[in-house]
N, C-alpha and C. Protein backbone atom coordinates (compact mmCIF):
# COMPACT_ATOMS: atom_id res chain seq x y z
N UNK A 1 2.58 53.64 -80.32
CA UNK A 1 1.88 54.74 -79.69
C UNK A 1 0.41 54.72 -80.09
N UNK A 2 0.43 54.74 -81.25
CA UNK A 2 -1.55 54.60 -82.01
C UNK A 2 -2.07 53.46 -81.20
N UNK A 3 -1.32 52.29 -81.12
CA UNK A 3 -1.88 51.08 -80.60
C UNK A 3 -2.60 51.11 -79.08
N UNK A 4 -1.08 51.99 -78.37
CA UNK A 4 -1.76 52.14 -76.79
C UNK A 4 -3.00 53.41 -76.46
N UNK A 5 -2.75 54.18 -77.34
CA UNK A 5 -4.12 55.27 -77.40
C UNK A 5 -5.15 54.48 -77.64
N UNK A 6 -5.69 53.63 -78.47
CA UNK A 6 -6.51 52.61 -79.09
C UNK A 6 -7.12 52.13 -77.59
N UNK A 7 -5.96 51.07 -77.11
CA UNK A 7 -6.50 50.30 -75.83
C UNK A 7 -7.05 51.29 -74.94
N UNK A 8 -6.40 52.31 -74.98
CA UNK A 8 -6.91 53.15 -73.34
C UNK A 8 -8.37 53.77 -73.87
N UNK A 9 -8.46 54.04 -75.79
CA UNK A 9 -9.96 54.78 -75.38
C UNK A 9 -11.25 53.84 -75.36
N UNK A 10 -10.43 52.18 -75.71
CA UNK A 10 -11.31 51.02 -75.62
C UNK A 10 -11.93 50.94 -74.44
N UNK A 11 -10.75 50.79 -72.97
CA UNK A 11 -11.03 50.87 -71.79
C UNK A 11 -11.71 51.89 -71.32
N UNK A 12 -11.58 53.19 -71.65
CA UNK A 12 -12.37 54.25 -71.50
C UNK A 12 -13.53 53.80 -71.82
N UNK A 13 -13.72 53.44 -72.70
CA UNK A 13 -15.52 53.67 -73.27
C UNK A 13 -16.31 52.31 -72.67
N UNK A 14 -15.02 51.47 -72.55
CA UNK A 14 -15.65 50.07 -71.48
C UNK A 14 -16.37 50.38 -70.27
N UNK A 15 -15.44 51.61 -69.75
CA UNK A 15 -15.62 51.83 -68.29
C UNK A 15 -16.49 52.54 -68.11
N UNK A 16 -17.31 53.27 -68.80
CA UNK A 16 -18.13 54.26 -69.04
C UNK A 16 -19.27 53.63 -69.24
N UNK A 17 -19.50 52.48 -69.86
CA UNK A 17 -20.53 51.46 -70.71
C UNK A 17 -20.87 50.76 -69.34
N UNK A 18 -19.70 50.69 -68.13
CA UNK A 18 -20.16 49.82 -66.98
C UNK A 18 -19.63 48.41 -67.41
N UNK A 19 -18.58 48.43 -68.64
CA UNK A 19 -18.12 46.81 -69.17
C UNK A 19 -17.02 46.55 -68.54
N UNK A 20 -16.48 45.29 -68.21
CA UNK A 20 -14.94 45.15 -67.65
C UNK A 20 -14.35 44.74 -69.77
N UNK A 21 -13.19 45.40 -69.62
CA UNK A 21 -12.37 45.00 -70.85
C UNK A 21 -11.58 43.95 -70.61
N UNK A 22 -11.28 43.67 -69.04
CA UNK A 22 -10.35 43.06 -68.73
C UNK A 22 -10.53 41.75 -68.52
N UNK A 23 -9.88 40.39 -69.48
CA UNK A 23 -10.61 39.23 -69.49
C UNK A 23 -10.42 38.49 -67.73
N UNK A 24 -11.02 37.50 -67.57
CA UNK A 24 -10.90 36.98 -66.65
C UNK A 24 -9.42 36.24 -66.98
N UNK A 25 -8.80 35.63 -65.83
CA UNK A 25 -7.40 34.94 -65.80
C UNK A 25 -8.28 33.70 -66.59
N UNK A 26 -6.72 33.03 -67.14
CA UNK A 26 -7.53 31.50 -68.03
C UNK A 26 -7.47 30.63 -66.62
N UNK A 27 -7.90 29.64 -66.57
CA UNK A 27 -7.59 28.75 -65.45
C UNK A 27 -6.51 27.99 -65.14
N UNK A 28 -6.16 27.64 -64.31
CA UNK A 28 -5.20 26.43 -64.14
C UNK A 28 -5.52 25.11 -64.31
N UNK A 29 -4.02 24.82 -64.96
CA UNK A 29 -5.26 23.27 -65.44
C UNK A 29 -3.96 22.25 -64.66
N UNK A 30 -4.83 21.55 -64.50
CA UNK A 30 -4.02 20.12 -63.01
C UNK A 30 -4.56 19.07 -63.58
N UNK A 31 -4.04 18.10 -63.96
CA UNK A 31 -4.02 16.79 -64.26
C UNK A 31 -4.92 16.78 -65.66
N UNK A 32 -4.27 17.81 -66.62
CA UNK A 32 -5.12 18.06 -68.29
C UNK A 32 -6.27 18.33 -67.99
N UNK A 33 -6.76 19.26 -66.97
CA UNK A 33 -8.17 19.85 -66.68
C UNK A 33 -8.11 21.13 -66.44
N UNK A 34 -8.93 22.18 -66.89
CA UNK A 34 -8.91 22.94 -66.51
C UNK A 34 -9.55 23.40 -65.19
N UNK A 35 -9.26 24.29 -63.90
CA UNK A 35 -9.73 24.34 -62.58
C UNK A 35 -10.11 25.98 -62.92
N UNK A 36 -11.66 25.55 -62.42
CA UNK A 36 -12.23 26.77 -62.72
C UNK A 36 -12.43 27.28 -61.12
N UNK A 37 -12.36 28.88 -60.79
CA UNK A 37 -12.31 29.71 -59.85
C UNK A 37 -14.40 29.73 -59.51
N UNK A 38 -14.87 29.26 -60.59
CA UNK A 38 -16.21 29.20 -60.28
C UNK A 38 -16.88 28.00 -60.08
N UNK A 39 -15.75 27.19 -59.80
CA UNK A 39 -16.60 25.53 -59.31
C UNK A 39 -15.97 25.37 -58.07
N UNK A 40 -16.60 24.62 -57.26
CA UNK A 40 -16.20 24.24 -55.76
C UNK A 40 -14.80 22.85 -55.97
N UNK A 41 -14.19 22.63 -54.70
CA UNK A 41 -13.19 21.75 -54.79
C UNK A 41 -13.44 20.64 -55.30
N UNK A 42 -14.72 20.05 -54.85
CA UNK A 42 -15.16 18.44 -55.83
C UNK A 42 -15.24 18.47 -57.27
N UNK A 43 -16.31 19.66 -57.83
CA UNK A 43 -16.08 19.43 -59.05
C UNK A 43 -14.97 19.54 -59.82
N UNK A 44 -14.30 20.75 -59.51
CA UNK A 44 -12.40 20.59 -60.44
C UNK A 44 -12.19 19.40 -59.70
N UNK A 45 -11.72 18.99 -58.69
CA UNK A 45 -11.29 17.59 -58.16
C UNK A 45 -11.47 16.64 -59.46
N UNK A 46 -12.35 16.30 -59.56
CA UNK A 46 -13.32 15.21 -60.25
C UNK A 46 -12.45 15.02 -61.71
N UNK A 47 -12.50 16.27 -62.08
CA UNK A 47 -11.67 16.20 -63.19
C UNK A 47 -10.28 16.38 -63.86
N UNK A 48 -9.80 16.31 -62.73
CA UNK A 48 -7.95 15.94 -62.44
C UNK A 48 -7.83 14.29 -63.00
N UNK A 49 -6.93 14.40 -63.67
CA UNK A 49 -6.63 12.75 -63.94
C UNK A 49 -5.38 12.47 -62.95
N UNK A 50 -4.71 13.82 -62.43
CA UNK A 50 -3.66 13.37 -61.22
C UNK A 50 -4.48 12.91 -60.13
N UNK A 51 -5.43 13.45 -59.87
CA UNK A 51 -6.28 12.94 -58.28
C UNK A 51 -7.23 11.93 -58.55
N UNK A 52 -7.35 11.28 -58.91
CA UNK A 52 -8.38 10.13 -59.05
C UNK A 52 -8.34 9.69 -57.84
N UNK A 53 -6.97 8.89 -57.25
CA UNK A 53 -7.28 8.51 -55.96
C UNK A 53 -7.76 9.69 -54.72
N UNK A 54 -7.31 10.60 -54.77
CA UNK A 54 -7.91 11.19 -53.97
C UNK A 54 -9.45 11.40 -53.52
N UNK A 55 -10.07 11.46 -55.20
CA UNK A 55 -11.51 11.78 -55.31
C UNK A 55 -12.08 10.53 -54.68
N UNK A 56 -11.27 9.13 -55.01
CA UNK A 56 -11.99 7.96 -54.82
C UNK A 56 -11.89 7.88 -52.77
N UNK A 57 -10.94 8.70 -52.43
CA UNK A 57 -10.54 9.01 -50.83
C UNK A 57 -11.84 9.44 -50.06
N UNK A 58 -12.27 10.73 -51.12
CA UNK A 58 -12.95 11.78 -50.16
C UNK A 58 -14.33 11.15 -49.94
N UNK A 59 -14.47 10.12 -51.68
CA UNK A 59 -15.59 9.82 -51.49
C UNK A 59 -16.17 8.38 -50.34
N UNK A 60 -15.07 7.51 -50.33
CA UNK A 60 -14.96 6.60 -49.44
C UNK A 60 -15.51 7.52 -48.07
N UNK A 61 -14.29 8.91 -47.89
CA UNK A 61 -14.06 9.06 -45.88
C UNK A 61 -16.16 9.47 -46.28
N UNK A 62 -16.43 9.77 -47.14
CA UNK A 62 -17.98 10.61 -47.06
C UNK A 62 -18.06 12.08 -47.05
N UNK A 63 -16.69 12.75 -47.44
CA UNK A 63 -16.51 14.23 -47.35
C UNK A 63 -16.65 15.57 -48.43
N UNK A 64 -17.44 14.39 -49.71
CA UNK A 64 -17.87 14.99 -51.00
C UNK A 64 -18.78 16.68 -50.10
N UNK A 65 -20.17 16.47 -49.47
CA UNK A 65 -20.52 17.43 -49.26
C UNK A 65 -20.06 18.28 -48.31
N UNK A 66 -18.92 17.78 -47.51
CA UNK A 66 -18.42 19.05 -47.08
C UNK A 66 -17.38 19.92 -47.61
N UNK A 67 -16.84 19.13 -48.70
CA UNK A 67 -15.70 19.85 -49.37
C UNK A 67 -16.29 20.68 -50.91
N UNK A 68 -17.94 20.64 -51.36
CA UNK A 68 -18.67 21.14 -51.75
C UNK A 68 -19.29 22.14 -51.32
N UNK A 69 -18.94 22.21 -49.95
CA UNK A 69 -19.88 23.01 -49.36
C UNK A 69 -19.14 25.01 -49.55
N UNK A 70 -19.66 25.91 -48.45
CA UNK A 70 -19.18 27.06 -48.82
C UNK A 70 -18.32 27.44 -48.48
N UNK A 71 -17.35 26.38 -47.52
CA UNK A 71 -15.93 26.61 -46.47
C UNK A 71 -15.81 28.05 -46.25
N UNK A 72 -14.65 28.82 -46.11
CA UNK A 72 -13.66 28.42 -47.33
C UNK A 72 -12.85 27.51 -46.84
N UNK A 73 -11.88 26.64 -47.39
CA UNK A 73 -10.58 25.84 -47.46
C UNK A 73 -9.75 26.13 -47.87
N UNK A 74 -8.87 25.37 -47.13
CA UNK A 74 -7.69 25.26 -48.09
C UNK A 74 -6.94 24.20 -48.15
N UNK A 75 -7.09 23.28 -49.38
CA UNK A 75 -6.68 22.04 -49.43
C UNK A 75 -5.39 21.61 -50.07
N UNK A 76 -4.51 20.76 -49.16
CA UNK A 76 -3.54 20.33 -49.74
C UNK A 76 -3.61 19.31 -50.93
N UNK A 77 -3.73 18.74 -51.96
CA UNK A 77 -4.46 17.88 -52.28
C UNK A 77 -3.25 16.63 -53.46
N UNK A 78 -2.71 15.74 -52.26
CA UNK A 78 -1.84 14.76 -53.20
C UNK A 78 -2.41 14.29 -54.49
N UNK A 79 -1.52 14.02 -54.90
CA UNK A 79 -1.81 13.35 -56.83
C UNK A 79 -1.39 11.65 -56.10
N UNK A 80 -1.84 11.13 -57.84
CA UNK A 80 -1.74 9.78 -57.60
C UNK A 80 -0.52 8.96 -57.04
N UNK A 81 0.36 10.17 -57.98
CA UNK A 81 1.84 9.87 -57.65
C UNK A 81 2.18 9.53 -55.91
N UNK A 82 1.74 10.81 -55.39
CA UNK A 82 1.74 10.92 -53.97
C UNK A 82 1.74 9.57 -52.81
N UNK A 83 0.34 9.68 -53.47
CA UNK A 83 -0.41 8.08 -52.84
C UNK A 83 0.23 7.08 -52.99
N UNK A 84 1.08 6.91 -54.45
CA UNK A 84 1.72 5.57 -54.78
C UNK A 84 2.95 5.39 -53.98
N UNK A 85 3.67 6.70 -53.35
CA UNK A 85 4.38 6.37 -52.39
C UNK A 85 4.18 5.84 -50.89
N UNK A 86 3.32 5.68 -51.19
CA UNK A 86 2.83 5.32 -49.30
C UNK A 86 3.55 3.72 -49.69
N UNK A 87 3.33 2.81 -48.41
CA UNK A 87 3.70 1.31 -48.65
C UNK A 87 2.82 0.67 -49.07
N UNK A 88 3.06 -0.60 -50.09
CA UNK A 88 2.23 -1.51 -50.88
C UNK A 88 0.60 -1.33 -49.73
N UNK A 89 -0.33 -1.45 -50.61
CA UNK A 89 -1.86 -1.57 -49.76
C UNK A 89 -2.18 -0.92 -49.17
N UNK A 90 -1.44 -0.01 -48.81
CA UNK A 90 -1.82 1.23 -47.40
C UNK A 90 -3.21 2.44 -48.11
N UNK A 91 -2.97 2.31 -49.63
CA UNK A 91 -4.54 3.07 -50.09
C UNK A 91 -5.59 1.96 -49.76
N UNK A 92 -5.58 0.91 -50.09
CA UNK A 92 -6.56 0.13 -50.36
C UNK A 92 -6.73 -0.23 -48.79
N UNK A 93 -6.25 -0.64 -48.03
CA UNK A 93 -6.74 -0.48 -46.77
C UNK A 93 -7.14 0.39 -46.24
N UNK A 94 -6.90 1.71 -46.53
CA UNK A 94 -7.94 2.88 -45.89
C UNK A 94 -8.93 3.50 -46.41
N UNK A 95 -9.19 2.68 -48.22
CA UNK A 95 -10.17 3.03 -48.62
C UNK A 95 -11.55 1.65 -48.46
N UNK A 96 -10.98 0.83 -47.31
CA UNK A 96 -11.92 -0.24 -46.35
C UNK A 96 -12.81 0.84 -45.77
N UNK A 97 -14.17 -0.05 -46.02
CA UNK A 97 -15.05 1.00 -45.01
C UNK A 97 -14.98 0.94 -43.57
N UNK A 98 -14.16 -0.30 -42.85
CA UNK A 98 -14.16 -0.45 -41.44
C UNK A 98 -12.70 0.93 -41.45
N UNK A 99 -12.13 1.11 -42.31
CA UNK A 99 -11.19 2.29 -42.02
C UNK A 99 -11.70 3.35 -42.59
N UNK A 100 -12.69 3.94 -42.15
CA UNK A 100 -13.31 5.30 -42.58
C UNK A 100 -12.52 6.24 -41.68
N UNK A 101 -12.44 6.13 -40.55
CA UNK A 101 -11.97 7.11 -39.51
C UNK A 101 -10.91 7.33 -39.52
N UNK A 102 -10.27 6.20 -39.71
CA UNK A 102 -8.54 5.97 -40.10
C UNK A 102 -7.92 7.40 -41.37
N UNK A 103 -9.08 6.96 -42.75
CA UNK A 103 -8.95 8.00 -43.81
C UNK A 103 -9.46 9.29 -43.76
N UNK A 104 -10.23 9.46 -42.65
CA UNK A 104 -11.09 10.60 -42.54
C UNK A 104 -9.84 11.85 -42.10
N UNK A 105 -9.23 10.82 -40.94
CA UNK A 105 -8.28 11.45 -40.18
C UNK A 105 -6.81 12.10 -41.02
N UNK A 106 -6.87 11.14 -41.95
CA UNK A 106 -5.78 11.51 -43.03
C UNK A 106 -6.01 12.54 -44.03
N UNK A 107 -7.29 12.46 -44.41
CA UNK A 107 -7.96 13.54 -45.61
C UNK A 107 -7.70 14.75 -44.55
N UNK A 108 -8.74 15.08 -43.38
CA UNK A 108 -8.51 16.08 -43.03
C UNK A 108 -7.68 16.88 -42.17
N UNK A 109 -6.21 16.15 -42.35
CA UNK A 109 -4.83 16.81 -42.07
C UNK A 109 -4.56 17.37 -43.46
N UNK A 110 -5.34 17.24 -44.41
CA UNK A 110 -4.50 17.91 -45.79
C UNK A 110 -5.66 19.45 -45.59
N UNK A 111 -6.35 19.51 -44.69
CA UNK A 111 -6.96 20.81 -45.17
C UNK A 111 -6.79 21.45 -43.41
N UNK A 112 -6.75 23.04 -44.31
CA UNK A 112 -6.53 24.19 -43.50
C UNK A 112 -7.76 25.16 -43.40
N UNK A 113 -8.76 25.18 -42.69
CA UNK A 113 -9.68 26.28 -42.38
C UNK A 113 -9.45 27.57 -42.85
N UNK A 114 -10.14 28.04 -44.15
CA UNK A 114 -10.00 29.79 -44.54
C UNK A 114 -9.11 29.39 -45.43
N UNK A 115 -9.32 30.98 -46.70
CA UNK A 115 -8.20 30.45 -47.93
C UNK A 115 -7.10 30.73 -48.05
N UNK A 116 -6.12 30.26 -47.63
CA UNK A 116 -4.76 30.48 -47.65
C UNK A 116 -3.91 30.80 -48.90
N UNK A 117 -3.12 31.81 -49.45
CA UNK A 117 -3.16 31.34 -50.55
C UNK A 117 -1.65 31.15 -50.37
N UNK A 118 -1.00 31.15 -51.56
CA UNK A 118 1.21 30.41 -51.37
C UNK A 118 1.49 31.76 -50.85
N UNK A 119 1.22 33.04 -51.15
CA UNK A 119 1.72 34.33 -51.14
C UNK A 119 1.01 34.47 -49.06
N UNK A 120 0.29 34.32 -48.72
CA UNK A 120 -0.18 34.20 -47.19
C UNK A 120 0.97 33.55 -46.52
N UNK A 121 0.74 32.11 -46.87
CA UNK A 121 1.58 31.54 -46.07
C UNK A 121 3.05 31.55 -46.53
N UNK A 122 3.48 32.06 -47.68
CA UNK A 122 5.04 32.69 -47.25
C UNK A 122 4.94 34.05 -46.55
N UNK A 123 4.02 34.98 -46.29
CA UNK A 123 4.22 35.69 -45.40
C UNK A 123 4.24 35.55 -43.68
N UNK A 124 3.32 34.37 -43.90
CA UNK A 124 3.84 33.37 -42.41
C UNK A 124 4.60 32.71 -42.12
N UNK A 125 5.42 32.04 -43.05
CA UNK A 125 6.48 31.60 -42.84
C UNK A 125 7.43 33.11 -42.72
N UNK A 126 7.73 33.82 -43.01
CA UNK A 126 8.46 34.94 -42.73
C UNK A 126 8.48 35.72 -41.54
N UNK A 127 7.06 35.55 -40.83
CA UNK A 127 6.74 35.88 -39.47
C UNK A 127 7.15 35.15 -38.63
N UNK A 128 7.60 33.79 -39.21
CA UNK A 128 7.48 32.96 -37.92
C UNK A 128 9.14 32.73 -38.31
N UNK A 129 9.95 33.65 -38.81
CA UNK A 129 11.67 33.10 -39.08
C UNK A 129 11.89 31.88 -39.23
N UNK A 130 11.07 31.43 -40.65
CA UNK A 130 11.20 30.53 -41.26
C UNK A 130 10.69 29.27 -41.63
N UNK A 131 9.36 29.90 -40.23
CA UNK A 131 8.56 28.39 -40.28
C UNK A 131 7.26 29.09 -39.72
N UNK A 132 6.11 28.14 -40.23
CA UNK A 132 4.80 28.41 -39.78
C UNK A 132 4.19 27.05 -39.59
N UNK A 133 3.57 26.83 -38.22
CA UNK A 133 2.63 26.23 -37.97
C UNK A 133 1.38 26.60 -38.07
N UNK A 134 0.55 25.59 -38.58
CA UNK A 134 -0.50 25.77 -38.82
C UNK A 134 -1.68 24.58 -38.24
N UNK A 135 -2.41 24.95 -37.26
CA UNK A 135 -3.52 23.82 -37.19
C UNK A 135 -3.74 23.16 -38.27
N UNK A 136 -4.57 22.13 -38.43
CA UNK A 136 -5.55 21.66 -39.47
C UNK A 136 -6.71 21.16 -38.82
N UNK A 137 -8.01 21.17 -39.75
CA UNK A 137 -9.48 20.96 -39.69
C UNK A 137 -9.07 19.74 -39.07
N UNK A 138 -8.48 18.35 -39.11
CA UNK A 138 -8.32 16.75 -38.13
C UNK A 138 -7.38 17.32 -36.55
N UNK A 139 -6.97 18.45 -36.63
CA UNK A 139 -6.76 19.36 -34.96
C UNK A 139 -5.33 19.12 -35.17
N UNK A 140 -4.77 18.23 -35.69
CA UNK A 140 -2.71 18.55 -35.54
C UNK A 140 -2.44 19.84 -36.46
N UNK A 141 -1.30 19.98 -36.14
CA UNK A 141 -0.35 20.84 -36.65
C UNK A 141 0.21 20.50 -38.23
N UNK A 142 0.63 21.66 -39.08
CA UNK A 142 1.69 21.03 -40.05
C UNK A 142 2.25 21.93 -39.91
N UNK A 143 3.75 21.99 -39.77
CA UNK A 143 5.14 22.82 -40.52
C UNK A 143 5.47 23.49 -41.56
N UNK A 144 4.96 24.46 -41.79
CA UNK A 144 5.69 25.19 -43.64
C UNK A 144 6.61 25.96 -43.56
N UNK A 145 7.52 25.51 -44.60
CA UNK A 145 8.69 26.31 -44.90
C UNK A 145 9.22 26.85 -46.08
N UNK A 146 10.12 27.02 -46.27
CA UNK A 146 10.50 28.10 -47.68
C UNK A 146 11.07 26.55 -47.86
N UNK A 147 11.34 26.23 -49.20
CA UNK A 147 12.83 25.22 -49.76
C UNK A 147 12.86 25.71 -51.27
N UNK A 148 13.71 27.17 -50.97
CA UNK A 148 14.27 27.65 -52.45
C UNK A 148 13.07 28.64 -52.90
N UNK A 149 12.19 28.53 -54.03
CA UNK A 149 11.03 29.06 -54.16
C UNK A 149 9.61 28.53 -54.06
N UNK A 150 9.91 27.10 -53.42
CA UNK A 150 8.66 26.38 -52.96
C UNK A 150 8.46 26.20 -51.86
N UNK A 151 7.43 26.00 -51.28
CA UNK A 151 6.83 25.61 -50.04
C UNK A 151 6.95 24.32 -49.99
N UNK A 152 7.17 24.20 -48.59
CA UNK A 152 7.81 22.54 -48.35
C UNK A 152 6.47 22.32 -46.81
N UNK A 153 6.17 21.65 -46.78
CA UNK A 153 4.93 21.30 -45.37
C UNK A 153 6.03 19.89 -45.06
N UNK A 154 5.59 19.60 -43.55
CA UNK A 154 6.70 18.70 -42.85
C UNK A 154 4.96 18.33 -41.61
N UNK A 155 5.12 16.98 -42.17
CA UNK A 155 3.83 16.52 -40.69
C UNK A 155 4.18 16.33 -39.64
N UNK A 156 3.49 15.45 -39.26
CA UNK A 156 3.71 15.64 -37.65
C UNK A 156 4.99 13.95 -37.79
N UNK A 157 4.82 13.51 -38.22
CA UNK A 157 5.70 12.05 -38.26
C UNK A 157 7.25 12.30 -39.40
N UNK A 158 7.53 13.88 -39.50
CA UNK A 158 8.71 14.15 -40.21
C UNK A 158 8.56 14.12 -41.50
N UNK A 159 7.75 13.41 -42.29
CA UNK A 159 7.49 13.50 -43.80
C UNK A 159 7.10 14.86 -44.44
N UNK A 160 7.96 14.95 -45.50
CA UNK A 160 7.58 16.16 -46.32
C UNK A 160 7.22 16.07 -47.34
N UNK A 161 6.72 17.26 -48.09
CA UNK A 161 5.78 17.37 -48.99
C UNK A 161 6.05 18.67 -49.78
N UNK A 162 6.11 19.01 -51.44
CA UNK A 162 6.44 20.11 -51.68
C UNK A 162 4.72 20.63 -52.36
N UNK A 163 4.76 21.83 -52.27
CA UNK A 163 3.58 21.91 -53.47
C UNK A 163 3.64 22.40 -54.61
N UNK A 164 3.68 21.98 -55.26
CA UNK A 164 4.15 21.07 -56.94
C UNK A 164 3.53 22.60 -58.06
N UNK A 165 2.24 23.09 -57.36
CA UNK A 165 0.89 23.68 -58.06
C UNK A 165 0.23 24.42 -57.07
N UNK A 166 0.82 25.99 -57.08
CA UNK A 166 -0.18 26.62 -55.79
C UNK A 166 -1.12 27.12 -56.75
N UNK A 167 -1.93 27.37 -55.47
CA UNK A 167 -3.36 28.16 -55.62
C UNK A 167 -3.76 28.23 -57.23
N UNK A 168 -4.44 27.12 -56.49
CA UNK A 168 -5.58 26.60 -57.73
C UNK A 168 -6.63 27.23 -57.46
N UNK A 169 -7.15 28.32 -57.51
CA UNK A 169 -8.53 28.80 -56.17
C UNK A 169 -9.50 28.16 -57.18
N UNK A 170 -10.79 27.98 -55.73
CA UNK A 170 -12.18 27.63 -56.43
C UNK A 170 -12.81 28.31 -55.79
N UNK A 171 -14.48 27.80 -56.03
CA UNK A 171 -15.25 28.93 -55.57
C UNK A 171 -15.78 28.90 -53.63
N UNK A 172 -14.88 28.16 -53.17
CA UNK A 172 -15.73 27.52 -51.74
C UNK A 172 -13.89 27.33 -51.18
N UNK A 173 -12.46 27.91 -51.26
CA UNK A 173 -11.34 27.77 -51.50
C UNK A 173 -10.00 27.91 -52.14
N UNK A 174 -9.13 27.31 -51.82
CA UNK A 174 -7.97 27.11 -52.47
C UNK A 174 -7.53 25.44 -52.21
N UNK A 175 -7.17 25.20 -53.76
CA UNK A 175 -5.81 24.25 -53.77
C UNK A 175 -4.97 24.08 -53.77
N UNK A 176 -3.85 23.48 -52.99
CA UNK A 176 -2.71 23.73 -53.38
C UNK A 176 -2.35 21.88 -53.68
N UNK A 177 -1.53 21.73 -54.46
CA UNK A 177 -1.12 20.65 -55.20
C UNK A 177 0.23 19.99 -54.68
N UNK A 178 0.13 19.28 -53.97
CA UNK A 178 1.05 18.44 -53.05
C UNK A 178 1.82 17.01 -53.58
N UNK A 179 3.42 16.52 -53.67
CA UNK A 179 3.95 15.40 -54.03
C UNK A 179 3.86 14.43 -53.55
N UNK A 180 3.56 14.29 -52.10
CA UNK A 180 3.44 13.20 -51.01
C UNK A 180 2.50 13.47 -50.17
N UNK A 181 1.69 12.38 -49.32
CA UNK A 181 0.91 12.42 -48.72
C UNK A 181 1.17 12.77 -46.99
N UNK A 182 0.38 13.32 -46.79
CA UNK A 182 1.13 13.97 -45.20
C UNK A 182 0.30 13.31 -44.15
N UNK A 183 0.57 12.79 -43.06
CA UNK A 183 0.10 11.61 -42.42
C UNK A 183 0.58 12.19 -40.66
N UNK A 184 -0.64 12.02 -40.00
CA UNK A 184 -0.60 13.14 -38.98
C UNK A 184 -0.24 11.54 -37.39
């Protein structure tokens, strides 16, 4: 009882002072990094040791400054793991510069225009009895669904994808953290 009188006349006199008492959330940390809510998607990107290939993706398609920029987004964003499932060479051939368009087209099926966060789009999936389509910024569609307490996305060629790590938010977005790569 002394203890919670304590906090409330702390907060009182915080609130009065014009101070927040209330710390900020710690961050989420994705691939032993911490993802800060005040850096844009490239810089947390950058410092994921799960996304390396990705970063080495965005920077190949040339999409560093738009995924820096003030969007908002909302990015699906595979780990290395992801990538390593595709078939032998299929990274390294689309990180060819004669296949820029090829990867461009692939990067931007993983992002969704505006910040979506897991709690949004299970309320769209609930609107839509069980499923939500969603455009993406490369113009196809993806599929989301409930599977248990995760979100499951389904592309346009049947492959699915769970997300592993929602809402990572940054300051220009959201991340959400994807097992497989989704291929439109």
């Amino acid at each position: 009882m002394k203890n919670s009188f304590l906090a409330a006349v702390i907060l009182a006199t915080a609130s009065v002072a014009g101070v927040s008492a209330i710390a900020a959330p710690a961050p989420v940390t994705v691939g032993g990094a911490p993802m800060y809510a005040t850096k844009n998607i490239i810089q947390n990107a950058v410092n994921s040791k799960d996304h390396t290939t990705l970063v080495a993706a965005v920077k190949a398609a040339g999409l560093v400054d738009t995924l820096s920029g003030p969007g908002p987004f909302t990015v699906f964003a595979p780990t290395n793991a992801a990538f390593a499932k595709l078939p032998a060479g299929t990274v390294a051939t689309l990180l060819k510069p004669e296949n820029k368009g090829q990867l461009t087209t692939v990067l931007t099926y993983h992002v969704l225009p505006g910040k979506l966060s897991a709690t949004v789009l299970r309320m769209m999936i609930k609107a839509g009895h069980g499923k939500a389509m969603i455009k993406t910024v490369q113009g196809e569609e993806l599929t989301f669904s409930q599977l248990g307490r995760r979100i499951q996305i389904t592309d346009a060629k049947g492959g699915k994808s769970l997300v592993t790590i929602p809402d990572v938010n940054q300051s220009n977005g959201v991340i959400h953290v994807v097992d497989t790569v989704l291929l439109p």
